[in-house]
Protein backbone atom coordinates (compact mmCIF):
# COMPACT_ATOMS: atom_id res chain seq x y z
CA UNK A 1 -20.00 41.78 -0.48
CA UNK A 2 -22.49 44.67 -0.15
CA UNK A 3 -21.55 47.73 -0.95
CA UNK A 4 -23.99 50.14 -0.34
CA UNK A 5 -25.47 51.31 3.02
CA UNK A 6 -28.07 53.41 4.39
CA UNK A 7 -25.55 54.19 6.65
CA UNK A 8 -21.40 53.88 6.92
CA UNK A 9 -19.66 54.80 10.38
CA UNK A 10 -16.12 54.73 10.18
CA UNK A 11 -14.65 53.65 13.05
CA UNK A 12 -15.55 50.19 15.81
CA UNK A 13 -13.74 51.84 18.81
CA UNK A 14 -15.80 53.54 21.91
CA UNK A 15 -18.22 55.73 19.86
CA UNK A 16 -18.25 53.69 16.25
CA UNK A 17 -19.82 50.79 18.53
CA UNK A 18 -22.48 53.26 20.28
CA UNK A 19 -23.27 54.43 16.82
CA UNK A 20 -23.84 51.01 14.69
CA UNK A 21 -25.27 49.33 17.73
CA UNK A 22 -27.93 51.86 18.22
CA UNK A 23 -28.78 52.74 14.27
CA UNK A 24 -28.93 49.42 13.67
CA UNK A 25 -31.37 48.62 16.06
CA UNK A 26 -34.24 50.10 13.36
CA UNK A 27 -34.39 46.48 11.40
CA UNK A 28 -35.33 48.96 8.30
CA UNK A 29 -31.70 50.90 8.34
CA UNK A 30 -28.80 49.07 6.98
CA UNK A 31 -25.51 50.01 8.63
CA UNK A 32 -21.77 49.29 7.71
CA UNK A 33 -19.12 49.78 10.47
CA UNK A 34 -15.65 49.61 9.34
CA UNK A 35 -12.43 49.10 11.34
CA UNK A 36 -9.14 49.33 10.39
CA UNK A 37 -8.35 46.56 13.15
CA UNK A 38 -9.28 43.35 13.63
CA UNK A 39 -11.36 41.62 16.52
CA UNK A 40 -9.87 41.83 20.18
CA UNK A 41 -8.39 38.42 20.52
CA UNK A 42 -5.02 38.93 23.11
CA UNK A 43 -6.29 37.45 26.28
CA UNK A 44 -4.44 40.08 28.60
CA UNK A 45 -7.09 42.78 26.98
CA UNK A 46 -9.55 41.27 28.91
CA UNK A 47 -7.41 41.07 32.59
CA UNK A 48 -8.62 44.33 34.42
CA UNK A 49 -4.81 44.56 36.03
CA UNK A 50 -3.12 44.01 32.68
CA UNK A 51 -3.86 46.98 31.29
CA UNK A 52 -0.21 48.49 31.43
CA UNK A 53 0.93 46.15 29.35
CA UNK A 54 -1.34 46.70 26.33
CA UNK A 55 0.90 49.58 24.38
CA UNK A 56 3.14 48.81 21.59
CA UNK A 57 1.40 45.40 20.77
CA UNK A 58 -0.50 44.66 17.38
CA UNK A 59 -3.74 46.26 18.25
CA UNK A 60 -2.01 49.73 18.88
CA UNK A 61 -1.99 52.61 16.31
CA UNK A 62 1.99 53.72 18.69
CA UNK A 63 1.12 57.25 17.45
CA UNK A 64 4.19 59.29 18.92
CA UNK A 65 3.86 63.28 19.24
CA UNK A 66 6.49 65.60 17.85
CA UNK A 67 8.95 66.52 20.35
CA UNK A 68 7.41 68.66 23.40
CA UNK A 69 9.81 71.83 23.82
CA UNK A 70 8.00 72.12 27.83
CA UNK A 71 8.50 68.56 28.49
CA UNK A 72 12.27 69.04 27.88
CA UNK A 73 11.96 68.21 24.41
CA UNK A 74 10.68 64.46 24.98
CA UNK A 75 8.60 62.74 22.21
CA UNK A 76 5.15 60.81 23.79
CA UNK A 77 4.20 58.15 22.89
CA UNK A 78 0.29 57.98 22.44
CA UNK A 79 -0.93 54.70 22.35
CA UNK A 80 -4.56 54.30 20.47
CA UNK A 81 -6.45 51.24 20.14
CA UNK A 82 -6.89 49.87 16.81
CA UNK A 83 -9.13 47.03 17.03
CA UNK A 84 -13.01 46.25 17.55
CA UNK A 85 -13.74 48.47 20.65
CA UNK A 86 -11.17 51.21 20.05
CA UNK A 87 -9.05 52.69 22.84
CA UNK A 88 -12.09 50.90 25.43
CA UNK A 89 -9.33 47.67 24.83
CA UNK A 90 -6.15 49.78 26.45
CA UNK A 91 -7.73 52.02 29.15
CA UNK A 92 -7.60 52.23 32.65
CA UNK A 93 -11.28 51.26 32.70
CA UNK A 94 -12.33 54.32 35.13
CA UNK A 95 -15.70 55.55 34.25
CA UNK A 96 -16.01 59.54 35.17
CA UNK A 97 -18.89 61.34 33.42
CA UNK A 98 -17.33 65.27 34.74
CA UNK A 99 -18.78 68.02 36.76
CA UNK A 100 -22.08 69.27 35.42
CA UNK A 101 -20.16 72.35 34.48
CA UNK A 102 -17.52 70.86 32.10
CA UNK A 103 -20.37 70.62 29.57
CA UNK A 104 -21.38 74.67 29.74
CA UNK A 105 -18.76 74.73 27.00
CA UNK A 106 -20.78 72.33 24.92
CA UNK A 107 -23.97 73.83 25.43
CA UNK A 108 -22.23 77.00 23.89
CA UNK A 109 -21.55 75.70 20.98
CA UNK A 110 -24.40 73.47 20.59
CA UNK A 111 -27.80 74.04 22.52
CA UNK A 112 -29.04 72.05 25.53
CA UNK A 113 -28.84 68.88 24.27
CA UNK A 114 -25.12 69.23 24.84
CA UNK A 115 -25.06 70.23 28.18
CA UNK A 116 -24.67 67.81 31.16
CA UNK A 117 -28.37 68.13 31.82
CA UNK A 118 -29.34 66.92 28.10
CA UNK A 119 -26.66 64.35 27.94
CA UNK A 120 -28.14 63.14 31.27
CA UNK A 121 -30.12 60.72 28.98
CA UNK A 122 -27.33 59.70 27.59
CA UNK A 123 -25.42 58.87 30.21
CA UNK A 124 -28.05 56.74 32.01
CA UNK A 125 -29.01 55.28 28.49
CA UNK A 126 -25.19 53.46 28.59
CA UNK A 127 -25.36 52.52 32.32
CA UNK A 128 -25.59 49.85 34.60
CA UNK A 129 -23.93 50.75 37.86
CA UNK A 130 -23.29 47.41 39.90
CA UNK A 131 -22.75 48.06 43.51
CA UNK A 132 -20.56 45.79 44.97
CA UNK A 133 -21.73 46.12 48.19
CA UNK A 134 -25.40 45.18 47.74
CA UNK A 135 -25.03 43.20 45.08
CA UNK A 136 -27.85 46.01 43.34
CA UNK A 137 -28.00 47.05 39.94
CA UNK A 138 -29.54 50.54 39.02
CA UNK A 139 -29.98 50.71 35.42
CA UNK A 140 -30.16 48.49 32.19
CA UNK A 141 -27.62 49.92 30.07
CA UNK A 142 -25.26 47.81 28.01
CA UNK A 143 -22.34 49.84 30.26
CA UNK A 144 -21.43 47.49 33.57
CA UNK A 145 -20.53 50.56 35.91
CA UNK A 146 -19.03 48.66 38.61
CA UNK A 147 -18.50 49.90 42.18
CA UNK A 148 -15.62 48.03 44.12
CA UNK A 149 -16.29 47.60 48.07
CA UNK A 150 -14.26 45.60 49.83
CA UNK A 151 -11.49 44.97 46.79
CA UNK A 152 -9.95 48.36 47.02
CA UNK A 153 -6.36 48.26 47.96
CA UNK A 154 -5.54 48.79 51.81
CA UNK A 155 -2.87 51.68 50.32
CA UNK A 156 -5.86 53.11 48.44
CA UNK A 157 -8.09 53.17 51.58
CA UNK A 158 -5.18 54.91 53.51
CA UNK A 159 -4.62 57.53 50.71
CA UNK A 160 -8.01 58.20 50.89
CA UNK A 161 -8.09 58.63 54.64
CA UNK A 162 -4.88 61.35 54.15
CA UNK A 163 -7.46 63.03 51.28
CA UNK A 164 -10.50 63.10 54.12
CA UNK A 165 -8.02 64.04 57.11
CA UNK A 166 -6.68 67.16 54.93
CA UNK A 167 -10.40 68.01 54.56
CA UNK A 168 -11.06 66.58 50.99
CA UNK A 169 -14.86 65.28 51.40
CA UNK A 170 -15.75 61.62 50.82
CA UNK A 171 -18.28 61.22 48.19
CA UNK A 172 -20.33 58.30 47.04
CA UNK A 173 -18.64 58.21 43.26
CA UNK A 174 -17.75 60.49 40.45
CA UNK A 175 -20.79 60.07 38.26
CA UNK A 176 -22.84 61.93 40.69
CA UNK A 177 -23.79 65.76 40.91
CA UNK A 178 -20.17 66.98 42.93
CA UNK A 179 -17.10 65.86 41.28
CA UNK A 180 -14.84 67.28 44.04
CA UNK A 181 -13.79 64.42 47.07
CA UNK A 182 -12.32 61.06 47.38
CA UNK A 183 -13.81 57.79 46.61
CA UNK A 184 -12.90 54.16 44.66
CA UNK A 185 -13.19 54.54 40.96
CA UNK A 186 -16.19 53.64 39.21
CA UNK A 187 -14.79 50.86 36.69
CA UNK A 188 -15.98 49.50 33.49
CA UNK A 189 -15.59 45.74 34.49
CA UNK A 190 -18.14 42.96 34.52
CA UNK A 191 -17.53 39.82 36.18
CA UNK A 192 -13.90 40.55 37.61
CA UNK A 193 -12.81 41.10 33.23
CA UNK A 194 -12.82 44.12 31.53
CA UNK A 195 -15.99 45.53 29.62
CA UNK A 196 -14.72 47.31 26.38
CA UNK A 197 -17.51 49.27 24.93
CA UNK A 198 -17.18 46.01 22.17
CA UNK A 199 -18.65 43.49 24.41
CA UNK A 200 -20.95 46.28 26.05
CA UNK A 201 -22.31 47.05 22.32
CA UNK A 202 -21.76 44.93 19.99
CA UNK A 203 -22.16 41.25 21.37
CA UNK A 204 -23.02 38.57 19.79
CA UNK A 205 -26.89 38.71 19.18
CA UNK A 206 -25.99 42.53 18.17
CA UNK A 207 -23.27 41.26 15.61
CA UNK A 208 -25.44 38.69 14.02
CA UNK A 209 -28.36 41.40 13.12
CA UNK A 210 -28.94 41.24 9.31
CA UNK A 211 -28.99 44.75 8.72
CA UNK A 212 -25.30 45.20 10.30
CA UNK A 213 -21.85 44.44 8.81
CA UNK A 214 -18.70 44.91 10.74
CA UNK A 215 -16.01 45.07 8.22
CA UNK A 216 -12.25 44.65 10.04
CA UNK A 217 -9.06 45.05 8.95
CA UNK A 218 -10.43 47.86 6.07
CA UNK A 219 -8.92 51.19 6.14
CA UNK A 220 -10.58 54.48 4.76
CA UNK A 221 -8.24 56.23 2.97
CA UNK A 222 -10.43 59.40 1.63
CA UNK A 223 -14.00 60.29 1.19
CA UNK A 224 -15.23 60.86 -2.00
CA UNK A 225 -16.84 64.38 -2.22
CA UNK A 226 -19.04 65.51 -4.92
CA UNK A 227 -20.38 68.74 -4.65
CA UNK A 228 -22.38 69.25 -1.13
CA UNK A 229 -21.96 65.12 -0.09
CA UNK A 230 -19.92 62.38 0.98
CA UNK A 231 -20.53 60.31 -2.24
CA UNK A 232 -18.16 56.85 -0.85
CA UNK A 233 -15.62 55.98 0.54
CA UNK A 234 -12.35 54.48 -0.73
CA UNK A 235 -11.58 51.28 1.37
CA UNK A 236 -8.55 49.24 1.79
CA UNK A 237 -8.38 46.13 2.00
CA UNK A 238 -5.00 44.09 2.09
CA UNK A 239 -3.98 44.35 -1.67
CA UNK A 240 -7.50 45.31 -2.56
CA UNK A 241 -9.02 48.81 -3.10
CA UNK A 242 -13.04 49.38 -3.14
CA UNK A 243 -15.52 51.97 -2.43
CA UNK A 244 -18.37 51.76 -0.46
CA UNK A 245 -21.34 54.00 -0.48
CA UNK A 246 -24.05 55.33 1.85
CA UNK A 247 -26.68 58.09 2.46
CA UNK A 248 -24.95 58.95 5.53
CA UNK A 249 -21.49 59.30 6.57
CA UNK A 250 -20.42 58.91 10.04
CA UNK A 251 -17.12 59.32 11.27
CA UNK A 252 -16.23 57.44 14.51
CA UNK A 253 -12.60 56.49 14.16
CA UNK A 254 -11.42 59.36 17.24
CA UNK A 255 -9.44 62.59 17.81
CA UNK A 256 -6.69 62.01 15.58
CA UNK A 257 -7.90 59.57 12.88
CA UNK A 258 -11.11 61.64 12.03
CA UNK A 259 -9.55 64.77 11.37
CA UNK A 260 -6.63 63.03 9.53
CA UNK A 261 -9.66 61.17 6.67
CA UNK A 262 -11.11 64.37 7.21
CA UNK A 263 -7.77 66.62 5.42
CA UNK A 264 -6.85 63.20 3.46
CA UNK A 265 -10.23 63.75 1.50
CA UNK A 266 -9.40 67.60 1.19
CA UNK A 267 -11.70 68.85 3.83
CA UNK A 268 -9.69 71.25 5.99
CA UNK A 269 -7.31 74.27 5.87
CA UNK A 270 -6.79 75.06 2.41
CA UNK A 271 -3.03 76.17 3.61
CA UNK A 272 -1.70 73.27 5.32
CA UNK A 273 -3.74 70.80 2.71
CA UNK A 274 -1.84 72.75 -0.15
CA UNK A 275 1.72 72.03 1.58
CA UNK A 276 1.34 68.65 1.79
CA UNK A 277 -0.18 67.91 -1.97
CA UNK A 278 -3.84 67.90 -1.29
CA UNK A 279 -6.42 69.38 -3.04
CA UNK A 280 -8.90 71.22 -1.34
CA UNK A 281 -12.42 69.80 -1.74
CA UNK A 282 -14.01 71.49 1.65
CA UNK A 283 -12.43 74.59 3.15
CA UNK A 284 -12.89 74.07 6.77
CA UNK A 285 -10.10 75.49 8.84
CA UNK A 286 -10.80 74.43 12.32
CA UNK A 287 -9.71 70.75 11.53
CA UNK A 288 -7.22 69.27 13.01
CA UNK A 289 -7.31 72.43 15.50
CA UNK A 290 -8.16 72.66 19.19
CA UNK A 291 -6.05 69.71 20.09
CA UNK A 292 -6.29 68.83 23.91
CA UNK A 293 -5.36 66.01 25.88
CA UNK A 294 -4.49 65.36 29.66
CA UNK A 295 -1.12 64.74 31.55
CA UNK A 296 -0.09 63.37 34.75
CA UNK A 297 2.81 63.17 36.38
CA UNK A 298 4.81 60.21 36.45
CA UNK A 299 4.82 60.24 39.66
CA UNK A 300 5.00 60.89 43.10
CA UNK A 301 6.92 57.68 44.43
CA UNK A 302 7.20 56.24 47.59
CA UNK A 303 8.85 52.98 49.13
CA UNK A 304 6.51 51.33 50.82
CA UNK A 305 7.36 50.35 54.81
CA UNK A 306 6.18 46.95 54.16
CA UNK A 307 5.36 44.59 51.53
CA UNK A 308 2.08 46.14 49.09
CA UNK A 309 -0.87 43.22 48.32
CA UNK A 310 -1.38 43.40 44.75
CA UNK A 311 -4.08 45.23 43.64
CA UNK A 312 -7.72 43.28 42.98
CA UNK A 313 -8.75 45.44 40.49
CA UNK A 314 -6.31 47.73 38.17
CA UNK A 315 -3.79 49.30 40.18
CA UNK A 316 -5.27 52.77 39.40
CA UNK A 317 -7.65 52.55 41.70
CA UNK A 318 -9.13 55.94 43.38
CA UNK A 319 -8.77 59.55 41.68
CA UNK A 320 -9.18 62.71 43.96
CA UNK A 321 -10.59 65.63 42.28
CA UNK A 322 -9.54 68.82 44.19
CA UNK A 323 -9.81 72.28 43.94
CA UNK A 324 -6.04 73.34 44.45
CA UNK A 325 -6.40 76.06 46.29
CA UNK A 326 -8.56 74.88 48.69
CA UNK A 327 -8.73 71.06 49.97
CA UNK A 328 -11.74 71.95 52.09
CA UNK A 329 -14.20 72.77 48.97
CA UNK A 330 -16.85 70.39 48.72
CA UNK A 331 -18.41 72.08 45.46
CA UNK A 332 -17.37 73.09 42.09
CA UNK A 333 -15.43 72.03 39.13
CA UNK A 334 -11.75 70.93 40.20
CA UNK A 335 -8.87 72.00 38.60
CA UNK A 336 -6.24 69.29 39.64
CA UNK A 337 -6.82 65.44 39.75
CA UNK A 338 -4.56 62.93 41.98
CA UNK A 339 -5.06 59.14 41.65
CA UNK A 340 -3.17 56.45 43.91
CA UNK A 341 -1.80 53.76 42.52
CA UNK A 342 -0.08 50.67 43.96
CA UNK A 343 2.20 50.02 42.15
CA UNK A 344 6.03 51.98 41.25
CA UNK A 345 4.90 54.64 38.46
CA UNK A 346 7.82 56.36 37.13
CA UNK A 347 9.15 57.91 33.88
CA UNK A 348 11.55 56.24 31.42
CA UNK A 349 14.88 56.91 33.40
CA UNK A 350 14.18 57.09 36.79
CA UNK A 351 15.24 54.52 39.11
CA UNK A 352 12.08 53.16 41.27
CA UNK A 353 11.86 50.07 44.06
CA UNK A 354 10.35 47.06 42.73
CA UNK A 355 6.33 46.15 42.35
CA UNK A 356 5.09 45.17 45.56
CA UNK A 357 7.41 47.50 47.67
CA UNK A 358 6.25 51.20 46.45
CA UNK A 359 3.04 52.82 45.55
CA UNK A 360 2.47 56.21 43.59
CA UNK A 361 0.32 59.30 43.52
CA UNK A 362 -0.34 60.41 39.90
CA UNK A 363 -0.95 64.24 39.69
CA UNK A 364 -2.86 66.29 36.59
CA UNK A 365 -4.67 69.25 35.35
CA UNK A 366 -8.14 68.74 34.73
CA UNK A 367 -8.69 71.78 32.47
CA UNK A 368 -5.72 72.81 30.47
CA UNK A 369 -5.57 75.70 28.43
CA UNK A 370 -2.95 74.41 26.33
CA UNK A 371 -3.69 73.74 22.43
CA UNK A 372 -1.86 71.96 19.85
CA UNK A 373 -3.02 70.26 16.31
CA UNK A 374 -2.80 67.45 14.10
CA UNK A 375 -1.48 68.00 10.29
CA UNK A 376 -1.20 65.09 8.08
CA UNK A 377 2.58 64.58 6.48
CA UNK A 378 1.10 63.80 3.00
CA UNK A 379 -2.26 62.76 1.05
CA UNK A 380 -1.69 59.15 1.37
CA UNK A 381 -3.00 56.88 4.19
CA UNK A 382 1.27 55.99 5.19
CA UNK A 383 2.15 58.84 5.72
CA UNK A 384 2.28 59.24 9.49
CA UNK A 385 0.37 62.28 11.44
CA UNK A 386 2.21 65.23 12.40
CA UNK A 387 1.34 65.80 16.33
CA UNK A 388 1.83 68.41 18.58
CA UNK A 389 -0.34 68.95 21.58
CA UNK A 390 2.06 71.88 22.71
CA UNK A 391 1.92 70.31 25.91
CA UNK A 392 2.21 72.86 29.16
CA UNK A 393 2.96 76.16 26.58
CA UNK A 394 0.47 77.60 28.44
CA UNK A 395 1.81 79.63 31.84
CA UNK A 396 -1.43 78.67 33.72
CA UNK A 397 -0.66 74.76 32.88
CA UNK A 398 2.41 74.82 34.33
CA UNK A 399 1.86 76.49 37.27
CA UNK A 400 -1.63 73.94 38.08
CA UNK A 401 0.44 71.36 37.41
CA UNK A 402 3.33 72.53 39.86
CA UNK A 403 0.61 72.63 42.72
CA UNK A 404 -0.86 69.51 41.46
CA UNK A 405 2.06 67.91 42.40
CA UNK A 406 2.59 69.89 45.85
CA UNK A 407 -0.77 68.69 46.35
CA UNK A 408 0.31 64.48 45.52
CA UNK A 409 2.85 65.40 48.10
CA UNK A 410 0.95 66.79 50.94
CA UNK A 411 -1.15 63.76 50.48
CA UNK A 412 1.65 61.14 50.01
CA UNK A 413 3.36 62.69 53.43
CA UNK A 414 0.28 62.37 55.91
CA UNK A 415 0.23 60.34 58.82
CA UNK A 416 -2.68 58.81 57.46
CA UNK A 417 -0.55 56.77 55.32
CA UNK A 418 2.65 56.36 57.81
CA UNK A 419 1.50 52.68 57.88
CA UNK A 420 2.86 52.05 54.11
CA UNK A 421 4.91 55.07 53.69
CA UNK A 422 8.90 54.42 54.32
CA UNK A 423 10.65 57.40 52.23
CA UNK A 424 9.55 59.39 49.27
CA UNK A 425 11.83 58.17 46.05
CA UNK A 426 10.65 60.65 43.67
CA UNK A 427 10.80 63.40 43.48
CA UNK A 428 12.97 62.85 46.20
CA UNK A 429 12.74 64.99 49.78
CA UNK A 430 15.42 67.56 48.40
CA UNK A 431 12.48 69.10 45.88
CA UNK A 432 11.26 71.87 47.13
CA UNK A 433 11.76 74.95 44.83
CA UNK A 434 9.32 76.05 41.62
CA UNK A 435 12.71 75.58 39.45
CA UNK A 436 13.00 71.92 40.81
CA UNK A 437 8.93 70.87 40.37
CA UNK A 438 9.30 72.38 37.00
CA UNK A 439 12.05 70.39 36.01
CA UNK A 440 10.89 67.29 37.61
CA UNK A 441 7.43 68.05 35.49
CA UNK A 442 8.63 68.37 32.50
CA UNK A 443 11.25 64.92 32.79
CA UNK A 444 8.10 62.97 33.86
CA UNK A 445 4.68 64.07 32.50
CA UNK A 446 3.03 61.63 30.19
CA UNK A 447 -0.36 61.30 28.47
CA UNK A 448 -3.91 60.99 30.33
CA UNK A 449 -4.71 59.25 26.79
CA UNK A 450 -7.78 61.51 26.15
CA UNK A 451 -6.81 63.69 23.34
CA UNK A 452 -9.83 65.71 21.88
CA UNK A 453 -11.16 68.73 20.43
CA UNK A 454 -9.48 68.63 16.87
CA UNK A 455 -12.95 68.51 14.88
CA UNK A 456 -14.93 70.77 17.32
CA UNK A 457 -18.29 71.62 17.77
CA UNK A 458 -19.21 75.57 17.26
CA UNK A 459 -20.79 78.61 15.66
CA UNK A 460 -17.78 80.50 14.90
CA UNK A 461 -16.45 80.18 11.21
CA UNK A 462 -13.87 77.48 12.02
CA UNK A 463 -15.65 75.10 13.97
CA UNK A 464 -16.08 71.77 12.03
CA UNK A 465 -19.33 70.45 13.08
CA UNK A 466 -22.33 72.27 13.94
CA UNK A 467 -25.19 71.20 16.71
CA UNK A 468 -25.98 68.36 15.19
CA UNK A 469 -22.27 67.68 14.52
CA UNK A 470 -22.73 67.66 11.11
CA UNK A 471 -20.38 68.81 8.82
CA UNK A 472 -20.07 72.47 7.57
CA UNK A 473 -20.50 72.20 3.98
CA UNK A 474 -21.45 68.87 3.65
CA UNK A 475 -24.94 67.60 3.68
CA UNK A 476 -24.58 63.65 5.06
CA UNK A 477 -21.17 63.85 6.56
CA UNK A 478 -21.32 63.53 10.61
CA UNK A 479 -18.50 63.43 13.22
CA UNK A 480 -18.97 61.92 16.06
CA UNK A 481 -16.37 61.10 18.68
CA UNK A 482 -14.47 62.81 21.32
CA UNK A 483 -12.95 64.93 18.60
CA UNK A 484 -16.26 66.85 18.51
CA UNK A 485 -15.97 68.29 22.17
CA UNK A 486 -15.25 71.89 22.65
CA UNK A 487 -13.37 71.54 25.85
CA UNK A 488 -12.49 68.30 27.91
CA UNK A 489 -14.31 67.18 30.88
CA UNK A 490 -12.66 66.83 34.24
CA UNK A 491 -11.74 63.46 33.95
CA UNK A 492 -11.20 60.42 31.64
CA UNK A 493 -13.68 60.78 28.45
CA UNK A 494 -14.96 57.50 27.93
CA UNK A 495 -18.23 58.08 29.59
CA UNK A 496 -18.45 61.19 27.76
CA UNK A 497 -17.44 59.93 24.38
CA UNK A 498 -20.44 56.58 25.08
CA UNK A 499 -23.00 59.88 26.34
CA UNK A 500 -22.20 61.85 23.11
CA UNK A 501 -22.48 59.17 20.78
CA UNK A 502 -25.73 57.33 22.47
CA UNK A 503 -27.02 61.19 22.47
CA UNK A 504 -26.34 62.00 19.22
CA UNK A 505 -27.67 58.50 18.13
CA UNK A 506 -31.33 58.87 19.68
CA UNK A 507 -31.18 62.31 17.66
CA UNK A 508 -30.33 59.98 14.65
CA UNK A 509 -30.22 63.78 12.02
CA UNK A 510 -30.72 62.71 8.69
């Protein structure tokens, strides 16, 4: 087996596949991509409406968070994809770049190229948008950007109608130059089956180029430092231990493996490395930092006045990006997010009517200002992650995501949806006070599944990566993945994971 590469990216899921797809399309530059799963063979992974199902199986890293002292001291459960195509196997499949602005943060920290304008390329690079309606196709991107017509739930349609009739605009789709307003989501599906950013990237042809080897079921345990470089990296295998080498480094495996390899190898806070037995090899304190993630609500219920058609798509099937404290705005960056989905959507605990006779609005915070971290338990690759988003310890969090959810209601309680609406279930009619959202909020709010931000982009002296998101002190060790982002966009961070990485890939820094 070969064992040394021009370059090594760590890491198959969303970005890893951008990365080793695109390098390797110079016949002259041998890559290795290595993936700690194996290849996506469950059938339901492909079923757009199967989706729900996904978490706990084989293929999941069942990371669970420490327990949440505003989310009356719950432990989440974040599920992660470990397999060929990452986290792009469990998602919802909604493709949202974010409002232009989202990315001001990025160009901060980085120049142009990382502002929405410069990732532009990127973006459009990964895209074919299929419109459903016409049949047309704008764009020859690997990324099927689909654009349902006349599949969108009848419930969806009315929730939209309640959106318009409060004042909400209708726009086009998400991926266009105002975020704010209702539409159907924008869906990574091809052909009525999911589209992981596997079969978008690395397909067969792609797979079978000589210069590329996809190693599965391998897991990187450290990175061998010597002085100013990443030297190799020490591979599992089953029973067997290797080490590969490479002139570049590029880590791919997300949010919370990256930064976890990252302090494994002794490249982080010299501090929290020293508790846990690890020598320090890099002293970079920002790692593991600056973790972010979205919630929603779990969720506005109602029982439905008459028997719900199942979805056609993936139950989630329309977000709403508002500005909460005005419906009317037609510009700007929102700060809360609905989405409609027809199906019962509850917490664990809470007693909801059956599928087919209840649908749900999903509230969230587009934006929060809450921060948490990652810390590994120990220098060895068992020892579980230690994390703690510190979900909703910020004031401003909770009180967004209290009028999210007095937003879901307005919505759910409009005549435009009288047709399908019986009763609300949850939180139930008697809800009304700040002391009773709250509550209610913290019993029920569950992952968006985007974390981010734990190996971020800056100038300042504890930011990990710099512009070219490179790695402070080391000479051929990159990051790149949605742990790299400053600040979350508006909405899910596929897209903007697949823009970063085909961005950063047509820069191609040596």
């Amino acid at each position: 087996m070969r064992e040394r590469f021009d370059v090594l990216v760590v890491g198959a899921g969303s970005a890893g596949c951008v990365v080793a797809s695109r390098l390797s399309e110079d016949a002259a530059c041998s890559v290795g991509l290595i993936e700690a799963g194996g290849m996506p063979e469950d059938p339901d992974i492909a079923d757009p409406a199967k989706w729900t199902a996904l978490p706990g199986r084989a293929f999941d890293w069942a990371y669970r968070t420490v327990p949440q002292p505003f989310t009356a001291n719950r432990v989440h459960d974040w599920p992660r994809g470990r397999l060929v195509g990452g986290s792009s196997c469990l998602h919802a499949m909604a493709y949202v770049r974010g409002h232009p602005s989202d990315f001001e943060p990025w160009r901060a920290a980085g120049g142009d190229r990382w502002s929405y304008e410069g990732l532009l390329a990127g973006f459009r690079r990964s895209e074919a948008v299929i419109d459903a309606a016409t049949g047309s196709r704008e764009g020859d991107g690997p990324l099927d950007v689909y654009l349902p017509t006349e599949q969108v739930n009848p419930v969806v349609r009315a929730y939209m109608a309640a959106g318009n009739a409060l004042g909400v605009p209708r726009i086009e789709s998400h991926n266009g130059p105002e975020l704010i307003g209702t539409c159907a989501n924008a869906l990574n599906i091809r052909k009525g089956r999911r589209l992981s950013l596997a079969d978008a990237y690395l397909p067969d042809e792609v797979l079978q180029r000589p210069n590329l080897t996809l190693l599965t079921d391998h897991l990187v345990e450290r990175i061998v430092v010597d002085g100013s470089r990443a030297r190799a990296l020490e591979v599992i295998a089953g029973d067997r231990r290797q080490q590969f080498h490479a002139d570049r480094v590029v880590l791919c495996a997300g949010a919370i493996e990256s930064p976890l390899l990252l302090m494994r190898s002794g490249i982080g806070n010299k501090d929290v490395l020293s508790d846990v037995g690890i020598d320090v090899t890099v002293e970079r304190n920002g790692v593991g930092a600056n973790l972010q993630d979205h919630l929603l609500v779990m969720g506005n219920v109602y029982r439905s006045a008459r028997k719900i058609p199942p979805s056609r798509l993936q139950h989630s099937e329309s977000l709403m990006y508002l500005d909460s404290t005005d419906l009317t705005a037609t510009s700007g960056r929102p700060d809360i997010v609905l989405a409609c989905v027809v199906a019962p959507s509850a917490a664990e605990g809470f007693h909801i009517p059956e599928y087919g006779q209840a649908f749900t609005i999903l509230c969230g915070i587009t934006h929060p200002t809450s921060r948490g971290r990652i810390l590994p338990s120990g220098p060895r690759l068992s020892d579980p992650p230690i994390i703690d988003p510190e979900y909703l310890s910020s004031e401003q969090d909770r009180a967004t995501l209290r009028a999210a959810l007095r937003t879901a209601r307005t919505v759910g309680a409009h005549p435009a949806l009288s047709e399908w609406r019986d009763a609300e279930v949850l939180p139930g009619p008697q809800k009304f006070s700040d002391v009773d959202l709250d509550a209610f909020i913290a019993q029920t709010v569950s992952t968006h599944h985007h974390p981010a931000g734990t190996c971020r982009m800056g100038n300042e002296d504890d930011a990990v990566v710099d512009a070219e998101l490179r790695l402070k002190g080391l000479q051929n060790l990159f990051v790149v993945d949605a742990s790299v982002m400053p600040i979350l966009p508006s909405g899910p961070i596929n897209a903007s994971t697949v823009a970063l990485a085909e961005t950063w890939s047509a820069l191609d820094p040596k």
